[in-house]
C-alpha atoms as a PDB file:
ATOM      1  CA  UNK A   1     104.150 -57.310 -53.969  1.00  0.00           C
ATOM      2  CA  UNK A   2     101.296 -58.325 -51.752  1.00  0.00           C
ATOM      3  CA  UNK A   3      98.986 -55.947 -49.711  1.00  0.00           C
ATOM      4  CA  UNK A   4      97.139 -56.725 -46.503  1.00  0.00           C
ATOM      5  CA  UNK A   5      94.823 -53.392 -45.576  1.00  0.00           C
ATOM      6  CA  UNK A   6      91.736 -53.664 -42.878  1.00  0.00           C
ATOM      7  CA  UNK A   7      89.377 -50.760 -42.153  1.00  0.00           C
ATOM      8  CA  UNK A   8      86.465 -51.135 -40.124  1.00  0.00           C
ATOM      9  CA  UNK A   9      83.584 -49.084 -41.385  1.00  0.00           C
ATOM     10  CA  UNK A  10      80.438 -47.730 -39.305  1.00  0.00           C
ATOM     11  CA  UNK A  11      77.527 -47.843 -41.606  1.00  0.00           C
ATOM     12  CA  UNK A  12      74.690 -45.525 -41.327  1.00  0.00           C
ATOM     13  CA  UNK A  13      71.585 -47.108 -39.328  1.00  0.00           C
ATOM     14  CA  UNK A  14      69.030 -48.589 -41.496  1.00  0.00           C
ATOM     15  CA  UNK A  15      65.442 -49.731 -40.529  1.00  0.00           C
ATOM     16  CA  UNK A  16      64.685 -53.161 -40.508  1.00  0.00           C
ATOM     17  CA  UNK A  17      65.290 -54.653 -43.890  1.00  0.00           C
ATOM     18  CA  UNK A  18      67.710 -55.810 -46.683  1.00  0.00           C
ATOM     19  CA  UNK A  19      70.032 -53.009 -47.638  1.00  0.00           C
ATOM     20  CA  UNK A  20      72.564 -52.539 -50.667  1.00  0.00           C
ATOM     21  CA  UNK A  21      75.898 -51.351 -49.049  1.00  0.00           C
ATOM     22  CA  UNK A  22      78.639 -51.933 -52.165  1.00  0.00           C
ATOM     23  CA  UNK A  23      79.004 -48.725 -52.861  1.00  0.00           C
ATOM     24  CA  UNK A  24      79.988 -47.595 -49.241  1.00  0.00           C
ATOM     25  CA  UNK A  25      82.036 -50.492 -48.847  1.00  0.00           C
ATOM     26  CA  UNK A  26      83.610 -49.077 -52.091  1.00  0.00           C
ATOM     27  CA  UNK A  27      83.736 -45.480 -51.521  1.00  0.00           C
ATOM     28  CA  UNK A  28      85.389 -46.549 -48.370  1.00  0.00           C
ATOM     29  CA  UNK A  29      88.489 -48.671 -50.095  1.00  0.00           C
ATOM     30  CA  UNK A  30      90.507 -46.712 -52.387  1.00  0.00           C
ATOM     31  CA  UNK A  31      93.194 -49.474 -51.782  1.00  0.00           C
ATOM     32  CA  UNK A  32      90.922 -51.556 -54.047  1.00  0.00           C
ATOM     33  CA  UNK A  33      92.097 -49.915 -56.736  1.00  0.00           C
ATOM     34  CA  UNK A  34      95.644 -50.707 -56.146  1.00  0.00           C
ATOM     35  CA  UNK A  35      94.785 -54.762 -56.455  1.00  0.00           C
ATOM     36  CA  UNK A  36      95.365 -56.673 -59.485  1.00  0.00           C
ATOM     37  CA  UNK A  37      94.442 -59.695 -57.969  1.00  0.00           C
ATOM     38  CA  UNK A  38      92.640 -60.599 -54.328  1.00  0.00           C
ATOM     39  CA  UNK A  39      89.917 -60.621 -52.347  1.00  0.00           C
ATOM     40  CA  UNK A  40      87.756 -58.360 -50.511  1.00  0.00           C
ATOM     41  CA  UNK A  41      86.186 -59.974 -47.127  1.00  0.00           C
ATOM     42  CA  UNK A  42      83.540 -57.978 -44.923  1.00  0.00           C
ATOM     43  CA  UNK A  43      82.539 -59.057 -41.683  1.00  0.00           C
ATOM     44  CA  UNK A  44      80.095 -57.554 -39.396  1.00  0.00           C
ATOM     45  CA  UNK A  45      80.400 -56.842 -35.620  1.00  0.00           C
ATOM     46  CA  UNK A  46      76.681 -58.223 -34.531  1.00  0.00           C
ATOM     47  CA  UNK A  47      74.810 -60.833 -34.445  1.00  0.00           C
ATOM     48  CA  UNK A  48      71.086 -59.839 -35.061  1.00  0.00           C
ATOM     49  CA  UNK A  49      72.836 -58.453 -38.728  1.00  0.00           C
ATOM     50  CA  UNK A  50      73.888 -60.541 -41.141  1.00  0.00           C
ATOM     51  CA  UNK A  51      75.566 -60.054 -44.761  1.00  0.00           C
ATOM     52  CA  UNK A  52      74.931 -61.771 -47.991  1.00  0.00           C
ATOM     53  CA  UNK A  53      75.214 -61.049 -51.575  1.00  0.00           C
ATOM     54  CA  UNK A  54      71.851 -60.999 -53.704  1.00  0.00           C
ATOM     55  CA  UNK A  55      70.089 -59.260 -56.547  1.00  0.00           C
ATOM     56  CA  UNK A  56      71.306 -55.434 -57.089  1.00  0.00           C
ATOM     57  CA  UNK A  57      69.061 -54.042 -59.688  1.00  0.00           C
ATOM     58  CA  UNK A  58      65.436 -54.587 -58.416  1.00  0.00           C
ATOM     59  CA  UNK A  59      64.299 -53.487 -55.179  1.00  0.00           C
ATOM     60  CA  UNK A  60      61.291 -56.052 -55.078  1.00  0.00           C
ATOM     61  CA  UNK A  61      64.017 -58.755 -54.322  1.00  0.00           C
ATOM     62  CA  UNK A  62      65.149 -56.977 -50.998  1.00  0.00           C
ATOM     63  CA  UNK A  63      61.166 -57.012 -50.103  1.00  0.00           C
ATOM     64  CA  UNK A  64      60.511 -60.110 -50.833  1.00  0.00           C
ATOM     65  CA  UNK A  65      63.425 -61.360 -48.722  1.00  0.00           C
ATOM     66  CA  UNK A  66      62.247 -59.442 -45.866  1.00  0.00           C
ATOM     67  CA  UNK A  67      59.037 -61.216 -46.107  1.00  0.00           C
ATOM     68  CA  UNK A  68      59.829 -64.766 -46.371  1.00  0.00           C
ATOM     69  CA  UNK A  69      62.475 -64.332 -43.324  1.00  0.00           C
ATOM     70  CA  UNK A  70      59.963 -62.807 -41.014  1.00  0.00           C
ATOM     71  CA  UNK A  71      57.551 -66.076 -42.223  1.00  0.00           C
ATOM     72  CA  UNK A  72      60.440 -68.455 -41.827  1.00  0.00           C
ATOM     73  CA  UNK A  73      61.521 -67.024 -38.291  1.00  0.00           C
ATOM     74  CA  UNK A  74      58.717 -65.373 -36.933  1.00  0.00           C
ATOM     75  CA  UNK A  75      58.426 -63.579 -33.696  1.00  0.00           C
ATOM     76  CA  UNK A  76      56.984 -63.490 -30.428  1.00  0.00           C
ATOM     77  CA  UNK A  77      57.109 -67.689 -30.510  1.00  0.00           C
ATOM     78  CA  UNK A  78      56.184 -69.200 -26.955  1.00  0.00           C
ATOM     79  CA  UNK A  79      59.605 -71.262 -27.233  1.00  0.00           C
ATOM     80  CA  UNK A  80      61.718 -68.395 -27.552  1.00  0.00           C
ATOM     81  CA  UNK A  81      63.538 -67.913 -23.738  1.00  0.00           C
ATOM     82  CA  UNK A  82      65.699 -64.818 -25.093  1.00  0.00           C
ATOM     83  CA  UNK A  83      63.403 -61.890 -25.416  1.00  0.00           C
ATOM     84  CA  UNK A  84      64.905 -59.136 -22.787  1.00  0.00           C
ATOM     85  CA  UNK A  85      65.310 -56.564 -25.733  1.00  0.00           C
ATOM     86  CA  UNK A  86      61.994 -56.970 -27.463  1.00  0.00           C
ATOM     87  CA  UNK A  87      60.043 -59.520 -29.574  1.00  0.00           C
ATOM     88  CA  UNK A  88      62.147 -59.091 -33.122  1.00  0.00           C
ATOM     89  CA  UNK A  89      65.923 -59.976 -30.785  1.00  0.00           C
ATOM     90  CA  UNK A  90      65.627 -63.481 -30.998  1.00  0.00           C
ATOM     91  CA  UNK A  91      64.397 -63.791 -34.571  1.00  0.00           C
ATOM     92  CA  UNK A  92      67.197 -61.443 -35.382  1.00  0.00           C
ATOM     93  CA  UNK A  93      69.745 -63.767 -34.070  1.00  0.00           C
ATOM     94  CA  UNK A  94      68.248 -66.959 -35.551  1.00  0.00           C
ATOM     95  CA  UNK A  95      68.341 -64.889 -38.732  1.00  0.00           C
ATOM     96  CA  UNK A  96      71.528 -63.508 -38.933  1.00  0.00           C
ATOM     97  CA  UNK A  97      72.890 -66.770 -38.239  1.00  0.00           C
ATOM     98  CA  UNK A  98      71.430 -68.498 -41.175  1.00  0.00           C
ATOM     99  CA  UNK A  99      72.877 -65.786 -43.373  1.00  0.00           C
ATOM    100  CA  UNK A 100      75.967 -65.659 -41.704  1.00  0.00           C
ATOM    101  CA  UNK A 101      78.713 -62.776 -40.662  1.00  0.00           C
ATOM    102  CA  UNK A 102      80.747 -62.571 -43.710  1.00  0.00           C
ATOM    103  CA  UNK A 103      81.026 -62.579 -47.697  1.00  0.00           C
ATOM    104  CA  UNK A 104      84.002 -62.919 -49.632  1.00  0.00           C
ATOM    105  CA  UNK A 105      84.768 -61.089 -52.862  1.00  0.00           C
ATOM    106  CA  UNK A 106      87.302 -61.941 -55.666  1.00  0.00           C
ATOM    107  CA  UNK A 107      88.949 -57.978 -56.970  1.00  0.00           C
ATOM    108  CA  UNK A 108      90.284 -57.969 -60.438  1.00  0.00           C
ATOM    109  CA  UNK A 109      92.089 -55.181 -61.488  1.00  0.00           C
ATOM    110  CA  UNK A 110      91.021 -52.622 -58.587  1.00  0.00           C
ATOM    111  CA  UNK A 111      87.505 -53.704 -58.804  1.00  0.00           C
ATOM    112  CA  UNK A 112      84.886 -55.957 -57.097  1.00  0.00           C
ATOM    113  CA  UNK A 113      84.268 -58.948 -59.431  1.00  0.00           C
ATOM    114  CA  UNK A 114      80.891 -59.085 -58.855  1.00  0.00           C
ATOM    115  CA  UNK A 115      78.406 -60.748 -61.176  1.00  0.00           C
ATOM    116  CA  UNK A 116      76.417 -58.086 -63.080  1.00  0.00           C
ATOM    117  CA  UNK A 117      73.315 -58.461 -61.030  1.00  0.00           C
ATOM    118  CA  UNK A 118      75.347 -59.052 -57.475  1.00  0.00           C
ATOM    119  CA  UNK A 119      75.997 -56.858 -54.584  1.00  0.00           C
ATOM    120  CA  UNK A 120      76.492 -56.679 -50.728  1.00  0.00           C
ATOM    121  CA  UNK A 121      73.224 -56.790 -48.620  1.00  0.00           C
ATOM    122  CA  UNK A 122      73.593 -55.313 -45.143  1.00  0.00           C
ATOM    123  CA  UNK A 123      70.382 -57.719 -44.008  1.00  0.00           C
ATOM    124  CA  UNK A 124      68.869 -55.958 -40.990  1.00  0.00           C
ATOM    125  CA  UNK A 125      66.843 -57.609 -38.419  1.00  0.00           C
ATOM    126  CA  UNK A 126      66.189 -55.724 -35.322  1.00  0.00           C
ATOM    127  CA  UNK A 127      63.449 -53.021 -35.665  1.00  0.00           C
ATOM    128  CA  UNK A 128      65.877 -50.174 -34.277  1.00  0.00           C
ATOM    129  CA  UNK A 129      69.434 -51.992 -34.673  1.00  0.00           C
ATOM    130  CA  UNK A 130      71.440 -48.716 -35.113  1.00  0.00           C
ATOM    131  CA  UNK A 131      74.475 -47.943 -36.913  1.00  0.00           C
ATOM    132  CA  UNK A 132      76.318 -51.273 -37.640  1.00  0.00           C
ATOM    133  CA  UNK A 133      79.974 -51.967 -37.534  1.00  0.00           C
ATOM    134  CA  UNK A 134      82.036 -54.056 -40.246  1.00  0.00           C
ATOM    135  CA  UNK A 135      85.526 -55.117 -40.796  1.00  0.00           C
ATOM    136  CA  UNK A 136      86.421 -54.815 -44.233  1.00  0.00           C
ATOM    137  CA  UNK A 137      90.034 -57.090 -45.356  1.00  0.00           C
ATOM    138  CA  UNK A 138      91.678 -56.743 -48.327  1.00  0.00           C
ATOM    139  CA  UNK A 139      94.343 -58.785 -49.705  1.00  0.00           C
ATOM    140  CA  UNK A 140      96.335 -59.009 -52.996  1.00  0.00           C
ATOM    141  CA  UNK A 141      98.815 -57.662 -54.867  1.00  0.00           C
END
């Protein structure tokens, strides 16, 4: 029997940063327990947030992340026109875009099948983005 289920979540407001958010993605889908087979999508409501999957265990990798994206896309560029909210918007958007709105997780037997060292970065870009809105989809049977 197949199951379609879609929640969308606030999460808390994080500064500026890459975040781990499986376990509230998690802790908000008891339905995942109920799939043998499917997958899990999550897609967030912004665009100066993005979501990717990364390293879980050491918090270093998060840093270092934050680093090289604020070298790759600095701020306060002279050919940046679209700065009306502040010198980290426009960055934001260029770097949610390269990271994209979405992941997509295979669930085996009610769980995320994540590799051991994998889970969901919220990847936060503005220096007071607020609490940020995803749509979580879950289908299987």
């Amino acid at each position: 029997m197949s199951m379609y289920f879609q929640k969308e979540i606030t999460l808390t407001a994080r500064s500026r940063g890459f975040h781990l958010i499986t376990r509230e993605i998690i802790s908000a889908l008891p339905q995942i327990q109920e799939v043998e087979i499917g997958m899990l999508q999550v897609f967030i409501k912004h665009t100066s947030a993005g979501l990717t999957i990364n390293e879980n265990a050491d918090p270093t990798v998060r840093m270092d992340f934050e680093s090289h994206f604020n070298i790759m896309v600095p701020e306060d560029q002279p050919y940046y026109k679209h700065d009306y909210e502040g010198s980290d918007d426009m960055p934001a958007h260029i770097k949610a875009s390269l990271l994209g709105a979405s992941v997509q997780i295979p669930v085996t037997n009610g769980r995320l099948n994540l590799g051991t060292w994998q889970g969901i970065y919220l990847c936060e870009h503005r220096d007071y983005g607020g609490a940020r809105s995803v749509v979580v989809t879950l289908l299987g049977n």
